[in-house]
N, C-alpha and C. Protein backbone atom coordinates (compact mmCIF):
# COMPACT_ATOMS: atom_id res chain seq x y z
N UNK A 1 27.26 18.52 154.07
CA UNK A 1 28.18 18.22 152.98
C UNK A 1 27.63 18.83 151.69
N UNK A 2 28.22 19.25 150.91
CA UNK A 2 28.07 20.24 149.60
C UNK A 2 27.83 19.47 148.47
N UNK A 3 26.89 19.75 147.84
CA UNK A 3 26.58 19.12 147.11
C UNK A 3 27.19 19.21 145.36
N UNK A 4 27.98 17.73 145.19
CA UNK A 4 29.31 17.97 143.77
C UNK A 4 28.74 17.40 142.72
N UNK A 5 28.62 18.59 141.52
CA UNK A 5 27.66 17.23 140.32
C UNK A 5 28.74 16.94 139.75
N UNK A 6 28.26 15.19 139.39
CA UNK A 6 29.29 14.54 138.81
C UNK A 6 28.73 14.63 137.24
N UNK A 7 27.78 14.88 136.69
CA UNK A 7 27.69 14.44 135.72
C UNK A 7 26.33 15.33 134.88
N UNK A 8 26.67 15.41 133.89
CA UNK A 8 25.22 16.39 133.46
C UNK A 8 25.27 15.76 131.74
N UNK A 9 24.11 14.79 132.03
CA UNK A 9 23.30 14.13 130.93
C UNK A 9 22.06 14.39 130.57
N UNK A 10 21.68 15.16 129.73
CA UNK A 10 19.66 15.49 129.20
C UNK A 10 20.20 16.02 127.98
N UNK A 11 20.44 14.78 127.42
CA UNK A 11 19.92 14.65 125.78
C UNK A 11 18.59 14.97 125.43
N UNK A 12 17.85 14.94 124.21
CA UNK A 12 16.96 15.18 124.20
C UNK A 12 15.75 15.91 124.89
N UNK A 13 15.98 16.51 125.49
CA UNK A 13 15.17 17.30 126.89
C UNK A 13 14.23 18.92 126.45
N UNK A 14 14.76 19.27 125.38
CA UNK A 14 14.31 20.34 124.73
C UNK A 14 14.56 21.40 125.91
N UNK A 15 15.71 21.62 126.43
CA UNK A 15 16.68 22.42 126.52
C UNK A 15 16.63 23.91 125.90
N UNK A 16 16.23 25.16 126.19
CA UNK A 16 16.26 26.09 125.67
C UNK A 16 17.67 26.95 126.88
N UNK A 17 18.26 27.86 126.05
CA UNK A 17 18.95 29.08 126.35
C UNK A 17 20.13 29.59 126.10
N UNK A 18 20.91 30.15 126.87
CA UNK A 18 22.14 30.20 126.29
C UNK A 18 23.53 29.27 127.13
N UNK A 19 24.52 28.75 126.38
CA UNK A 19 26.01 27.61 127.14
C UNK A 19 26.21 28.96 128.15
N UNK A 20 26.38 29.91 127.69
CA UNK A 20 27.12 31.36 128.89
C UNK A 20 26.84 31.37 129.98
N UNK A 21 25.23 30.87 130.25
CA UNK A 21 24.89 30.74 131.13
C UNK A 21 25.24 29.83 132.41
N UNK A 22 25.96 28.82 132.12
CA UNK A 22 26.67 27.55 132.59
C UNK A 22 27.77 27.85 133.39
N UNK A 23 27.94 28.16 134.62
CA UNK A 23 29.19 28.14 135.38
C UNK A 23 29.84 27.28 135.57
N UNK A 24 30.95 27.09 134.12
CA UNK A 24 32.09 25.94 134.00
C UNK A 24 32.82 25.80 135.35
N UNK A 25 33.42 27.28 135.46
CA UNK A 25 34.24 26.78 136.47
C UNK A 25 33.98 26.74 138.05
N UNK A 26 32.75 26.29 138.18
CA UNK A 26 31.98 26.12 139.23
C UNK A 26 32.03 24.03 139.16
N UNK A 27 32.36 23.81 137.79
CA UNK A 27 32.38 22.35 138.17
C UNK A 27 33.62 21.90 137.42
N UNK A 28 34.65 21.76 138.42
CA UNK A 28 35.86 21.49 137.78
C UNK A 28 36.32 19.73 138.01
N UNK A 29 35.44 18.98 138.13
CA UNK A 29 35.33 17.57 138.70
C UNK A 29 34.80 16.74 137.60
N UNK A 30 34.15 17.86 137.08
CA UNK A 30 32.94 17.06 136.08
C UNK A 30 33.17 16.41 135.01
N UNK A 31 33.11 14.90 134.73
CA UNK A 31 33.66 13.96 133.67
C UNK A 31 32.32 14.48 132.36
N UNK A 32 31.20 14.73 132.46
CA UNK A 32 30.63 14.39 130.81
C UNK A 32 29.60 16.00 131.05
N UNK A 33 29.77 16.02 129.72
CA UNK A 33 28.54 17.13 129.40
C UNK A 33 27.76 16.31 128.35
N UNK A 34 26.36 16.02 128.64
CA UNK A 34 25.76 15.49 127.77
C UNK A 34 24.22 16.12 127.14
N UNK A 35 24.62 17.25 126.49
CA UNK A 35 23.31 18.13 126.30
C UNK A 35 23.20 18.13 124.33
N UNK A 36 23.33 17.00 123.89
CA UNK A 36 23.36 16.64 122.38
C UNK A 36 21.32 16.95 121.71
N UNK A 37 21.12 17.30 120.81
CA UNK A 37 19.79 17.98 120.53
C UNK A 37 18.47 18.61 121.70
N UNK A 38 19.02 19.59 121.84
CA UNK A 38 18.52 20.34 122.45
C UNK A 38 18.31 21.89 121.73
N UNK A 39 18.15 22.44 122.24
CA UNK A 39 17.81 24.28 121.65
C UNK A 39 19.08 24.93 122.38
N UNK A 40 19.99 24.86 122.68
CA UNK A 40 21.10 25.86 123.24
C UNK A 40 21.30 26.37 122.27
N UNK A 41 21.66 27.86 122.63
CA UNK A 41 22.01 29.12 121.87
C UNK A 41 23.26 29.74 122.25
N UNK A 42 23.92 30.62 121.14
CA UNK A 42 25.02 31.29 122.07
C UNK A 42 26.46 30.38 121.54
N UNK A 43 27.57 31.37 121.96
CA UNK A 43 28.94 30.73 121.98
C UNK A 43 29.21 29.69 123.11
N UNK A 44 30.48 28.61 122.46
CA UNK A 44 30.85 28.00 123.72
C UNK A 44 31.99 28.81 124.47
N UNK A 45 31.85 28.98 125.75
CA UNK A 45 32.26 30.11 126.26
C UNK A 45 33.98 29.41 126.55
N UNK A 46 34.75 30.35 126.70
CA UNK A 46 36.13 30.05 126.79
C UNK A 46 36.48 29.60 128.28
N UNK A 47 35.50 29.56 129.31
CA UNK A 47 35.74 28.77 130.75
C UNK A 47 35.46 27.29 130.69
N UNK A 48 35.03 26.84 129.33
CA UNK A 48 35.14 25.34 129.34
C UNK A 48 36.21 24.80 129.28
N UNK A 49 37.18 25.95 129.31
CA UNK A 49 38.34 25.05 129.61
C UNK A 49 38.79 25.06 130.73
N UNK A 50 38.15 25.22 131.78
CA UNK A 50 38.32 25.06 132.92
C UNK A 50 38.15 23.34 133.44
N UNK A 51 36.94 22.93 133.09
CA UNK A 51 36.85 21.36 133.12
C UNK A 51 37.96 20.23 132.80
N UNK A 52 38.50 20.58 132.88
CA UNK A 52 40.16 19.55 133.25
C UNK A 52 39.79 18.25 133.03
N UNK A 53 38.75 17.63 134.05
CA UNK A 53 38.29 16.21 134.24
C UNK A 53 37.32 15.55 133.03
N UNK A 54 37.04 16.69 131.94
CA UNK A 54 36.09 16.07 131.29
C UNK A 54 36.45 15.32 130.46
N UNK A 55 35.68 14.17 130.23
CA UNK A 55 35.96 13.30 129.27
C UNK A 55 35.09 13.27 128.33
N UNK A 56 33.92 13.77 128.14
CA UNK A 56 33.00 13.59 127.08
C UNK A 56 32.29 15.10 127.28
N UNK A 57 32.73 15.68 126.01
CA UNK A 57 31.36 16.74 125.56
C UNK A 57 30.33 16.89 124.29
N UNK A 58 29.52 16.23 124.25
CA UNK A 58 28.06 15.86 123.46
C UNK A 58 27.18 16.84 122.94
N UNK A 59 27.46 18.01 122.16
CA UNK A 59 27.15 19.11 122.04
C UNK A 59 26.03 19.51 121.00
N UNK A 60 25.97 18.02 120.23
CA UNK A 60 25.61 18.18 118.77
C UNK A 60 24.29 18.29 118.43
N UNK A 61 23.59 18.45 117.83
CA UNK A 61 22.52 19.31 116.95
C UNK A 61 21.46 20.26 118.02
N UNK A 62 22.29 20.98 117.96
CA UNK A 62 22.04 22.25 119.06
C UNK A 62 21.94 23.88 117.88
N UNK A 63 22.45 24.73 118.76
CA UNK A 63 22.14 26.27 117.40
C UNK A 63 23.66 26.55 117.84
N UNK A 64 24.86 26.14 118.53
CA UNK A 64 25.66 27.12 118.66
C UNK A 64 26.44 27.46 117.75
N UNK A 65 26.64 29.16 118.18
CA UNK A 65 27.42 29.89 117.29
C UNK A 65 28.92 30.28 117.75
N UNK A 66 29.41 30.55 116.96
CA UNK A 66 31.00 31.33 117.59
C UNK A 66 31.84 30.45 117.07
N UNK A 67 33.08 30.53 117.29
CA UNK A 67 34.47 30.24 117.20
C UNK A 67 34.80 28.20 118.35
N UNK A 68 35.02 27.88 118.01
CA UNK A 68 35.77 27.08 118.74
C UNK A 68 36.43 27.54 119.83
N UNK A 69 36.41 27.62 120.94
CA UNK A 69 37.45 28.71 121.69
C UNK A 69 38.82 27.74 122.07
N UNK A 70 39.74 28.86 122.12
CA UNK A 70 40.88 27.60 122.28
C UNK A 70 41.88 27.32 123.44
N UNK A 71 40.82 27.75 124.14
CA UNK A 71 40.97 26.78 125.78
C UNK A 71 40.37 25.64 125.36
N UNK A 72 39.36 25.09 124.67
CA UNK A 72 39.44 23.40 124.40
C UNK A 72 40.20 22.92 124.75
N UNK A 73 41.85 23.48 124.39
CA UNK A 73 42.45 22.48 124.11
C UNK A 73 43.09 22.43 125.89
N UNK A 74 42.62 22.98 127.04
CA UNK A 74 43.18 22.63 128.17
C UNK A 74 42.30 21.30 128.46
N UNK A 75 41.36 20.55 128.04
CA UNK A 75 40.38 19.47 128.25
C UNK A 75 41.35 18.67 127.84
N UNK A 76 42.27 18.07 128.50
CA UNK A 76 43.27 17.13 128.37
C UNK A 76 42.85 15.74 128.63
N UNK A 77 42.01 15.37 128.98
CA UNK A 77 41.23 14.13 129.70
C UNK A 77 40.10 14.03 128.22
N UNK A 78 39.92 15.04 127.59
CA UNK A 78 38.68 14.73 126.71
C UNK A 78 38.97 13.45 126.04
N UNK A 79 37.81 12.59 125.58
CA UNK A 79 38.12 11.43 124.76
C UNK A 79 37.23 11.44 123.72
N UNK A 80 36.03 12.15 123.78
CA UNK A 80 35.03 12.09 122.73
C UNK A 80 34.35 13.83 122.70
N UNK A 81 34.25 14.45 120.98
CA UNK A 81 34.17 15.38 121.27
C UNK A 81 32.72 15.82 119.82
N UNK A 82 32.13 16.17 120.38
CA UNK A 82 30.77 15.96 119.29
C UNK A 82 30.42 17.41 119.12
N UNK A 83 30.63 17.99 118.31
CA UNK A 83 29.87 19.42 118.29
C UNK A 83 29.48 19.29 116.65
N UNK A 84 29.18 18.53 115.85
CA UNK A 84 28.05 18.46 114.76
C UNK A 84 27.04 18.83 114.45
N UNK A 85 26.56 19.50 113.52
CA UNK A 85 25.20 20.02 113.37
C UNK A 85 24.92 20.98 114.36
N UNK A 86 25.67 22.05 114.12
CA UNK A 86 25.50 23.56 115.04
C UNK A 86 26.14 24.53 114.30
N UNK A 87 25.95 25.98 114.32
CA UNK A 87 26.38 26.64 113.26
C UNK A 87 27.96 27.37 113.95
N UNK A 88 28.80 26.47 113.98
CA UNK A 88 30.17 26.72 114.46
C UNK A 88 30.40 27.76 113.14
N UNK A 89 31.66 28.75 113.40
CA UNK A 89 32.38 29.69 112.56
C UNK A 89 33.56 29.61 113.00
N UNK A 90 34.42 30.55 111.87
CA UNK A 90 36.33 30.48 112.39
C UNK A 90 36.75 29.06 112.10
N UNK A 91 37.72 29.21 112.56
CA UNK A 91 38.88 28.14 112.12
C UNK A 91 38.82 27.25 113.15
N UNK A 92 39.60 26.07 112.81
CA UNK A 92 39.72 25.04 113.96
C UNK A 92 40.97 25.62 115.04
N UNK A 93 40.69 25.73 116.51
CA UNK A 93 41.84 25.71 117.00
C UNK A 93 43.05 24.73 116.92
N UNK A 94 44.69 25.35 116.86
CA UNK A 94 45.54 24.46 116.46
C UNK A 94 46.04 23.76 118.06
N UNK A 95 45.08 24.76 119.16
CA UNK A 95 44.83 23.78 120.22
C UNK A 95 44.42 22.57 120.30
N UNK A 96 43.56 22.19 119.83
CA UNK A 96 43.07 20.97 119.83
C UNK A 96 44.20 19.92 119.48
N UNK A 97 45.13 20.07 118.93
CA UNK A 97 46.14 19.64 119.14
C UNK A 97 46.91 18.47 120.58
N UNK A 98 46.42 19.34 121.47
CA UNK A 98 47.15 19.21 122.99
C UNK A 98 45.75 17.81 123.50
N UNK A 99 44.96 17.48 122.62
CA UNK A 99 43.79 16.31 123.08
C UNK A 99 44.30 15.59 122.87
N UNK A 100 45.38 14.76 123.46
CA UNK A 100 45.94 13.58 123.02
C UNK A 100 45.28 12.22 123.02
N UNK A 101 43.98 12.19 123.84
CA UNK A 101 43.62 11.18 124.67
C UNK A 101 42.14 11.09 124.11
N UNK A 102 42.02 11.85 122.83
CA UNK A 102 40.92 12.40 122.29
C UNK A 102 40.44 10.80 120.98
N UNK A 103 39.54 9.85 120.87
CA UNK A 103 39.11 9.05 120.09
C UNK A 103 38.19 9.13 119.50
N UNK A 104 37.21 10.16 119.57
CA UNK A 104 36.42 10.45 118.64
C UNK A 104 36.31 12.06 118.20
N UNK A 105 36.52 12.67 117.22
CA UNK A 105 35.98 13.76 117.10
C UNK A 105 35.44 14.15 115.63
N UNK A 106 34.07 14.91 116.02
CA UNK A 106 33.16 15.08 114.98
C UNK A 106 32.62 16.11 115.03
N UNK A 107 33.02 17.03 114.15
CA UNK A 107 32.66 18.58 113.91
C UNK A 107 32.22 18.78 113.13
N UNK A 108 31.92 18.06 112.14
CA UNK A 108 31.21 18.36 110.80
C UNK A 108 29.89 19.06 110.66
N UNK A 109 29.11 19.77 109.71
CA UNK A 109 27.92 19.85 109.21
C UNK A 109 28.03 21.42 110.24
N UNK A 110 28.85 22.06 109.79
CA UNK A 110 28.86 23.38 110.72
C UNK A 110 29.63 24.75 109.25
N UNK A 111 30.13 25.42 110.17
CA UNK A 111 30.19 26.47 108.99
C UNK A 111 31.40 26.96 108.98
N UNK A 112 32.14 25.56 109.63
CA UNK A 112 34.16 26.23 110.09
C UNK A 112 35.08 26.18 109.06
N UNK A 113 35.74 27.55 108.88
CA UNK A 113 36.31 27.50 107.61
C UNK A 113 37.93 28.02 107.66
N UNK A 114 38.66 27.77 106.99
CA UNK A 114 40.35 28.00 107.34
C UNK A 114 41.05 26.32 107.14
N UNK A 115 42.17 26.28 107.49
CA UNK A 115 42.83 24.91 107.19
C UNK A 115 42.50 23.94 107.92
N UNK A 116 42.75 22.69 107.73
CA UNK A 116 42.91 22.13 109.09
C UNK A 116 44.53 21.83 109.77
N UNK A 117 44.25 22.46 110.77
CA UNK A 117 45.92 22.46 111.58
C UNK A 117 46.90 21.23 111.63
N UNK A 118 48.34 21.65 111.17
CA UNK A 118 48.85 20.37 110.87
C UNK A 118 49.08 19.49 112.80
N UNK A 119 48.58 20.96 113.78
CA UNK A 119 48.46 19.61 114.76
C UNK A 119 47.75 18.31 115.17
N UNK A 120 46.58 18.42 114.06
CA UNK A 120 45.68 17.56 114.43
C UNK A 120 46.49 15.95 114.13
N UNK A 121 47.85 16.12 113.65
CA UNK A 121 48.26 15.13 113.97
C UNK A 121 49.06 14.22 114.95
N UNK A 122 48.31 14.94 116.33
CA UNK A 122 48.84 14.97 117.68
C UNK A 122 47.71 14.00 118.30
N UNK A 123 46.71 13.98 117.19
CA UNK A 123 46.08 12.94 117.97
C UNK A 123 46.11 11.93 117.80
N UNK A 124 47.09 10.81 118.56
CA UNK A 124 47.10 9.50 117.71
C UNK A 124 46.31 8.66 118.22
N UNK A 125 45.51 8.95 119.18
CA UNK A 125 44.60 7.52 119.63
C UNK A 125 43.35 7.86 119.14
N UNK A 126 43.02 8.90 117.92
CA UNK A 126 42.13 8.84 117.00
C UNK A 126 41.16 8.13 116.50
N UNK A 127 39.94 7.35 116.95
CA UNK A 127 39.61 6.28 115.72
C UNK A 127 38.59 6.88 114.59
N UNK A 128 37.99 8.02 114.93
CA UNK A 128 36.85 8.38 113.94
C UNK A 128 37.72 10.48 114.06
N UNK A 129 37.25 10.79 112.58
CA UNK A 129 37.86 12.30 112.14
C UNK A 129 36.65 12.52 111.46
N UNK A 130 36.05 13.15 111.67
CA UNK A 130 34.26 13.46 110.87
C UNK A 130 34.77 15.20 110.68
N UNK A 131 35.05 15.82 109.50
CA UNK A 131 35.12 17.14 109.53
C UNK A 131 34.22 17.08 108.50
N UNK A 132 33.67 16.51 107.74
CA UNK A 132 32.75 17.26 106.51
C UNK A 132 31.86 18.06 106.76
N UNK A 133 31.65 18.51 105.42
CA UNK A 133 30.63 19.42 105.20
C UNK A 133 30.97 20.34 105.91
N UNK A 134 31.76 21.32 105.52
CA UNK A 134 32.15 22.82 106.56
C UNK A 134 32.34 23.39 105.10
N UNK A 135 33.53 24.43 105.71
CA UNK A 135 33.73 25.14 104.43
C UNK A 135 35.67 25.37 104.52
N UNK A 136 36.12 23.94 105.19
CA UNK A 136 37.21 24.29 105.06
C UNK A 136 38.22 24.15 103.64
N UNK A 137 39.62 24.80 104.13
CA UNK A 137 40.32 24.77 102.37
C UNK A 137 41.31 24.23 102.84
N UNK A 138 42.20 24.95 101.31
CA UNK A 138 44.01 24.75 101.61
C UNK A 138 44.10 22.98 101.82
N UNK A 139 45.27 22.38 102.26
CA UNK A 139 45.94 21.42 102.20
C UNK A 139 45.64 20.67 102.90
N UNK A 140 45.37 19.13 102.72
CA UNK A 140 45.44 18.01 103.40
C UNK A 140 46.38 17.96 104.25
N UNK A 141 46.65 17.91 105.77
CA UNK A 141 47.97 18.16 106.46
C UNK A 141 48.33 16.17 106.07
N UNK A 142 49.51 16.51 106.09
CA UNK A 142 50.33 15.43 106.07
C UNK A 142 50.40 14.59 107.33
N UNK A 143 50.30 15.59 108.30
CA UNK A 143 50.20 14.41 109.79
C UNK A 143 48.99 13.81 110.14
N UNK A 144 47.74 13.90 108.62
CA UNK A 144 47.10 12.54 109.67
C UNK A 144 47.72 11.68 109.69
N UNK A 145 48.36 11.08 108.63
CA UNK A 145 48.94 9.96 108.46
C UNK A 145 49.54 9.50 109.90
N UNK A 146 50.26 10.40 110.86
CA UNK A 146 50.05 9.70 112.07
C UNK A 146 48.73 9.35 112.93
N UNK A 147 48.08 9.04 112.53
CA UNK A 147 46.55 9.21 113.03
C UNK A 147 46.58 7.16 112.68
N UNK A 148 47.55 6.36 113.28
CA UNK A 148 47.60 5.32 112.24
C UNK A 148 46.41 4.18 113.19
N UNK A 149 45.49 4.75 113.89
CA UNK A 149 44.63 3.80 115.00
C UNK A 149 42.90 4.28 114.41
N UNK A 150 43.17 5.18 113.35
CA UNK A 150 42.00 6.06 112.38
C UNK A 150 41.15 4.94 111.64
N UNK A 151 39.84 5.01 111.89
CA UNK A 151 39.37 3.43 111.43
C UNK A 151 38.01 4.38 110.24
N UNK A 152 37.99 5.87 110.43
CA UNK A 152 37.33 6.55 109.67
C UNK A 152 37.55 7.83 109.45
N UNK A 153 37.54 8.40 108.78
CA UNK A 153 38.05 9.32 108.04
C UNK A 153 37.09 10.56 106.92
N UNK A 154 36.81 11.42 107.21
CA UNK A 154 35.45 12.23 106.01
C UNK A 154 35.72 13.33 105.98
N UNK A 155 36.43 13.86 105.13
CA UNK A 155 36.51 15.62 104.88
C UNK A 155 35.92 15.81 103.63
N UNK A 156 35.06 15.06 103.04
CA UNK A 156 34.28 15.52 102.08
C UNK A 156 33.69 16.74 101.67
N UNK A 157 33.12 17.50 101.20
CA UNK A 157 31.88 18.37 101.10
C UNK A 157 32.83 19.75 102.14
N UNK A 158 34.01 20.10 101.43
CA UNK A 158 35.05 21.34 101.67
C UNK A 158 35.54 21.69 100.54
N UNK A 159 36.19 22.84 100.80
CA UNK A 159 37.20 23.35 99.49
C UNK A 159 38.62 22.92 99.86
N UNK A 160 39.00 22.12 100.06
CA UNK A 160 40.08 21.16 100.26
C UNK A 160 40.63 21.66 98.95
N UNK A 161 42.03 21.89 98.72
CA UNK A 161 42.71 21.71 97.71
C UNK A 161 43.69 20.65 97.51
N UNK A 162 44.79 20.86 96.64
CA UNK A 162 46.20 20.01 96.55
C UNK A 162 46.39 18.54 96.48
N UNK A 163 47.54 18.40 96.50
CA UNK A 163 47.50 16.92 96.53
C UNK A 163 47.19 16.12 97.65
N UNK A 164 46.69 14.64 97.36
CA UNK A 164 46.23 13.48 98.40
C UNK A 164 47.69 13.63 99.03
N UNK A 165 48.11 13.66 100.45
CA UNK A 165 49.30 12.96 101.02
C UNK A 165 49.54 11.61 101.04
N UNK A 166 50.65 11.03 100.37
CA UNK A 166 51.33 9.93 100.86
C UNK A 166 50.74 9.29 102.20
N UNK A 167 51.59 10.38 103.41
CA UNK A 167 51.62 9.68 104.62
C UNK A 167 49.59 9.13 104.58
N UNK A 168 49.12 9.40 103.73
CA UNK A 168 47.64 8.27 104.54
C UNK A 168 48.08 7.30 104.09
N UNK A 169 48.63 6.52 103.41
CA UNK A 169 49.05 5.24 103.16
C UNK A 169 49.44 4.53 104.27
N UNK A 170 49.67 5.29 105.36
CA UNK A 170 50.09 4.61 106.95
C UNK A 170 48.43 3.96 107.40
N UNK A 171 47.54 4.25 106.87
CA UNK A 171 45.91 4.55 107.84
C UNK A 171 45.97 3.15 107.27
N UNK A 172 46.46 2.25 107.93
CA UNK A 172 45.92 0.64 107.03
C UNK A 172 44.38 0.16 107.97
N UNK A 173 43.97 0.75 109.14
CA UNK A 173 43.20 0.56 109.91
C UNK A 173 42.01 1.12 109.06
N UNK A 174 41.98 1.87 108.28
CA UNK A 174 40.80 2.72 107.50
C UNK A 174 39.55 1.69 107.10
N UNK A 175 38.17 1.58 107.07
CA UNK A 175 37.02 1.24 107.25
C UNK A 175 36.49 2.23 106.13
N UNK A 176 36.42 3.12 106.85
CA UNK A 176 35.06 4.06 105.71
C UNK A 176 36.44 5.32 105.17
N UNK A 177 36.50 5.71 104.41
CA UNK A 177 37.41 6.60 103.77
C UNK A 177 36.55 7.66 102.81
N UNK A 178 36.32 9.16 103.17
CA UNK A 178 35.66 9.78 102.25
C UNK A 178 36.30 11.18 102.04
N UNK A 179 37.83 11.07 102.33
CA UNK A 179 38.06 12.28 102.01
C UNK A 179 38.21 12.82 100.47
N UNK A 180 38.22 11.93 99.55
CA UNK A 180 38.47 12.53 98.31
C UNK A 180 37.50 12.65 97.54
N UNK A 181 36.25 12.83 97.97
CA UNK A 181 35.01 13.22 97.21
C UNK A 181 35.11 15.28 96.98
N UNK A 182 35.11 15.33 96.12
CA UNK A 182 34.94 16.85 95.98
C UNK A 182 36.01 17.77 96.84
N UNK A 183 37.33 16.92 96.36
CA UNK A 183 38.62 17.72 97.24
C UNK A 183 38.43 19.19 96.42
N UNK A 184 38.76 19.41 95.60
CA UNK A 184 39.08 19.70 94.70
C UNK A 184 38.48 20.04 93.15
N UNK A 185 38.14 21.09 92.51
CA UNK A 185 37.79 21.62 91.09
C UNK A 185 38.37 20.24 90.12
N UNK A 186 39.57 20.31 90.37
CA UNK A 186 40.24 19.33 89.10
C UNK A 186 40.85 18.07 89.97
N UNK A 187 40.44 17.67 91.56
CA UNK A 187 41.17 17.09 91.69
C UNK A 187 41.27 15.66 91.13
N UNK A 188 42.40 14.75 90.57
CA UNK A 188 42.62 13.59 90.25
C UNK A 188 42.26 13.13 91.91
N UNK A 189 41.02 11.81 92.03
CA UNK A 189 40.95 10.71 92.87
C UNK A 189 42.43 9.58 93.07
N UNK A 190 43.06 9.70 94.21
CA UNK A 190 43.94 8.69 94.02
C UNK A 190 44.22 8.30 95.75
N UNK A 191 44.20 6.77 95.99
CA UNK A 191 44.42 6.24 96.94
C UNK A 191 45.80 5.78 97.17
N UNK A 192 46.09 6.20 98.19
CA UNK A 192 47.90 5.67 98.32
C UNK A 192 47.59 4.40 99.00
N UNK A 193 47.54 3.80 99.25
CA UNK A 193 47.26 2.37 99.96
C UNK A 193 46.48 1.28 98.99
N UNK A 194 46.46 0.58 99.74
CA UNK A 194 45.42 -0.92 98.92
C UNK A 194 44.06 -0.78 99.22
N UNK A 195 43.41 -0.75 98.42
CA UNK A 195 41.64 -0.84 98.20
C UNK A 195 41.19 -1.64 99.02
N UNK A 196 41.89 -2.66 99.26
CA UNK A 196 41.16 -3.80 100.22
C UNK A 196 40.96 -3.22 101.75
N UNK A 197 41.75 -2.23 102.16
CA UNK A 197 41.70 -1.95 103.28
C UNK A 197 40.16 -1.36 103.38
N UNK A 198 39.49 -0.90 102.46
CA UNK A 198 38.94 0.07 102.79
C UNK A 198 37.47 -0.76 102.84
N UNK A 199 36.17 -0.31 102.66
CA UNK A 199 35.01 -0.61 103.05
C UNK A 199 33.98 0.06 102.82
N UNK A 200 33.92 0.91 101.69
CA UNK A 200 33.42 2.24 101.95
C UNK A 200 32.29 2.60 102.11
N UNK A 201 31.82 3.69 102.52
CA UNK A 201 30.26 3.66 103.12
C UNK A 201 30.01 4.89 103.40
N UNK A 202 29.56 5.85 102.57
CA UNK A 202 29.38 7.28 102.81
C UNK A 202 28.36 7.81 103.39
N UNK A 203 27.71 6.62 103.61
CA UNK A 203 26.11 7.18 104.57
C UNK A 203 26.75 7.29 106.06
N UNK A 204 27.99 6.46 106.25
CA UNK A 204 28.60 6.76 107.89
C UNK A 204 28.97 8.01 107.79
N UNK A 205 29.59 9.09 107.14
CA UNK A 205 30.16 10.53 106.79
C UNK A 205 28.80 11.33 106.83
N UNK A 206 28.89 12.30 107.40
CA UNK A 206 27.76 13.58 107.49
C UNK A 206 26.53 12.90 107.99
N UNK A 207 26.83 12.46 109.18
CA UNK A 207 24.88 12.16 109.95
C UNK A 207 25.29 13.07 110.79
């Protein structure tokens, strides 16, 4: 009988080489990738979207470089998605979109720059949105506000422009809230909702 890995966890392991090296679609079963601070080098290669079954990829304070590729967004099963503290480039795919099933995602402290896609408001079973510290711009999309299960929220430390949207006034679930730190050159601070909702705590934003 052939032997099927279910699972590939070594965090901390000091991990050297390159993701390319990884024959995704050699494991199309596989629920978690768990290789979070380690030394991997290299792009994430575009056969990770072959992994269909995965539910967790743990990527974070690693060296990778490249683009987001946007077969991500065939990881339809993903629920938690960590690529933080790695030197990501390019834009966010407006794939990522198609993660419906997606509750955590945290990309921040990387070097991704362009808008953020107004699909990201496709993810509604959302509870944590960690994009800070990149170098993204342009407009607050209006569809987080469907994001209404969002219990945190941080696009801080970007070139964010324009106005706060309304629709966050839907986020009554909000906990830590840090998108309006440094939107903006001139931007006016203004909360559409009630203060009480909130809790704020900016040491949870950018770890």
């Amino acid at each position: 009988m052939p032997w099927v890995v279910t699972n590939i966890s070594l965090p901390d392991a000091g991990i050297h080489g390159q993701l390319g090296e990884l024959n995704f679609s050699a494991l199309p079963f596989l629920p978690q990738i768990d290789l979070h601070n380690n030394s991997l080098r290299g792009a994430l290669p575009a056969s990770i979207g072959s992994l269909t079954a995965l539910s967790v990829l743990n990527l974070h304070h690693n060296q990778i470089t490249g683009k987001i590729p946007y077969e991500i967004g065939d990881l339809q099963s993903l629920r938690l998605l960590e690529l933080l503290f790695n030197r990501l480039t390019g834009h966010i795919p407006a794939s990522l979109g198609n993660l419906t099933m997606l509750t955590y995602l945290l990309i921040h402290q990387n070097m991704i720059s362009g808008p953020i896609p107004e699909e990201i408001g496709n993810l509604v079973n959302l509870q944590i949105l960690e994009l800070s510290n990149s170098t993204l711009s342009g407009l607050i999309p209006k569809t987080i506000g469907n994001l209404t299960r969002l219990n945190t929220l941080c696009l801080f430390g970007n070139q964010l422009s324009g106005p706060i949207p309304q629709e966050l006034g839907r986020l009554v679930r909000l906990q830590i809230l840090q998108p309006l730190v440094r939107v903006g050159p001139k931007q006016t601070v203004f909360y559409p909702f009630p203060r009480r909702h909130l809790e704020p705590s900016p040491s949870e934003c950018g770890r």
